[in-house]
Protein backbone atom coordinates (compact mmCIF):
# COMPACT_ATOMS: atom_id res chain seq x y z
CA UNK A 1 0.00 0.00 0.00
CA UNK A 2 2.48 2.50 1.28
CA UNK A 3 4.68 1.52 -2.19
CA UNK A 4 1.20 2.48 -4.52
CA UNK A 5 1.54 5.97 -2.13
CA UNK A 6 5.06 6.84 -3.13
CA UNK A 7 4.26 6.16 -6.79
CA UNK A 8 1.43 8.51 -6.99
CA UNK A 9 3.42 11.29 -5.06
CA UNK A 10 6.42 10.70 -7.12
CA UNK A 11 3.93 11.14 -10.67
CA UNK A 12 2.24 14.70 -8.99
CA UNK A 13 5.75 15.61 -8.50
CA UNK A 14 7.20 14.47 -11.87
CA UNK A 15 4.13 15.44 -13.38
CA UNK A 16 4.12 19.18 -12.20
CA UNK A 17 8.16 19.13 -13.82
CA UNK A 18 5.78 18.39 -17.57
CA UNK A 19 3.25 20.69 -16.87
CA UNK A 20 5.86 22.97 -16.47
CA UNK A 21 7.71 22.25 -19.54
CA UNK A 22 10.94 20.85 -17.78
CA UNK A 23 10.38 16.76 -19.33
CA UNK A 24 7.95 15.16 -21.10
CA UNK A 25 4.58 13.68 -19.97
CA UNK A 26 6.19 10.32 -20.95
CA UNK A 27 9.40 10.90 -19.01
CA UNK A 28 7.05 11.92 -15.84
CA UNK A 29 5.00 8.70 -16.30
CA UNK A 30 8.43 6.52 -16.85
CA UNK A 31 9.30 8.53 -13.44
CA UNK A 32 6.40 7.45 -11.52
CA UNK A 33 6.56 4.11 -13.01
CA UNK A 34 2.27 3.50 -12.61
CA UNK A 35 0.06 2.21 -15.57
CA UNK A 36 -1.33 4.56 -18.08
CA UNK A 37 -4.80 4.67 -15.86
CA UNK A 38 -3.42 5.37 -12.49
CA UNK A 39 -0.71 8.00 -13.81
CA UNK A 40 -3.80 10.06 -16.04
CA UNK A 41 -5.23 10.60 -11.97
CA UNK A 42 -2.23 12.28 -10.79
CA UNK A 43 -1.44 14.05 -14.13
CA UNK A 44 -4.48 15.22 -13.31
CA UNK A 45 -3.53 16.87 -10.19
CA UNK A 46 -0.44 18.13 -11.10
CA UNK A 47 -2.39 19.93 -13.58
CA UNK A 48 -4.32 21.64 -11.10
CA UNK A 49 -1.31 22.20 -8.75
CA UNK A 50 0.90 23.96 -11.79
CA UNK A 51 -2.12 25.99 -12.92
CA UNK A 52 -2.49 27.52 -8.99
CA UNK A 53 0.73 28.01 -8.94
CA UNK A 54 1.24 29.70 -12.28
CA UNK A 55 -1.69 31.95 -11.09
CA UNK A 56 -0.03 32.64 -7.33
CA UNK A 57 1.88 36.30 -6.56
CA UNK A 58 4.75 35.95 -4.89
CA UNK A 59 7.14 33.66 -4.34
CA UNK A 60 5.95 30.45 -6.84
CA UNK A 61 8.10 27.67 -5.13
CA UNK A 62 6.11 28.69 -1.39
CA UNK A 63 3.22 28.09 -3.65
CA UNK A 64 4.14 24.93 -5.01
CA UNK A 65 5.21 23.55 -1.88
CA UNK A 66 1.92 24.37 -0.16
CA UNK A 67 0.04 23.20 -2.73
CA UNK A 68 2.34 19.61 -2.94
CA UNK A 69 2.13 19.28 0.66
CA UNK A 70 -1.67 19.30 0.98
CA UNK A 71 -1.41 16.50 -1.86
CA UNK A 72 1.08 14.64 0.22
CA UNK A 73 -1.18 15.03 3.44
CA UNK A 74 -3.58 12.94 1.47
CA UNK A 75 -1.39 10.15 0.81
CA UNK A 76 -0.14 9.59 4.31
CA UNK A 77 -3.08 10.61 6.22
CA UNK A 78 -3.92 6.95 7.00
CA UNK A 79 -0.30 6.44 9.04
CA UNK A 80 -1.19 9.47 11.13
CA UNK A 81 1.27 10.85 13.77
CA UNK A 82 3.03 6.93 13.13
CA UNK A 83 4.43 8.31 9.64
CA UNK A 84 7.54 9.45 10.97
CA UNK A 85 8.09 6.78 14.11
């Protein structure tokens, strides 16, 4: 389960880097290593997370790291305060 988790954060993350311009969609997926149907969800978000972003004053990175941190609360809420015993 916690191996699916790291997948999906590791395609918003990659994902966000094509959104952006940086690789390709198909490096991104390759990054996240998850089937075509599974890496189209967090694509997805990335989306979302890069057009916020693009849209924020300021500092972007404080933005984008806000924004990827609420994601990542998602994926680890289940472990609670354990995560990081």
């Amino acid at each position: 389960m916690a191996y699916q988790k790291v997948k999906h954060m590791t395609g918003v993350f990659a994902s966000v880097f094509a959104h952006t311009g940086h690789i390709t969609k198909e490096q991104a997926r390759e990054i996240s290593g998850l089937a075509e149907k599974d890496f189209e969800k967090v694509y997805a978000k990335a989306a979302r997370i890069a057009e916020k972003v693009g849209k924020a004053e300021g500092k972007k990175m404080d933005h984008f790291l806000n924004h990827f941190g609420k994601e990542i609360d998602e994926y680890v809420k289940e472990f609670g305060d354990k995560f990081f015993m």
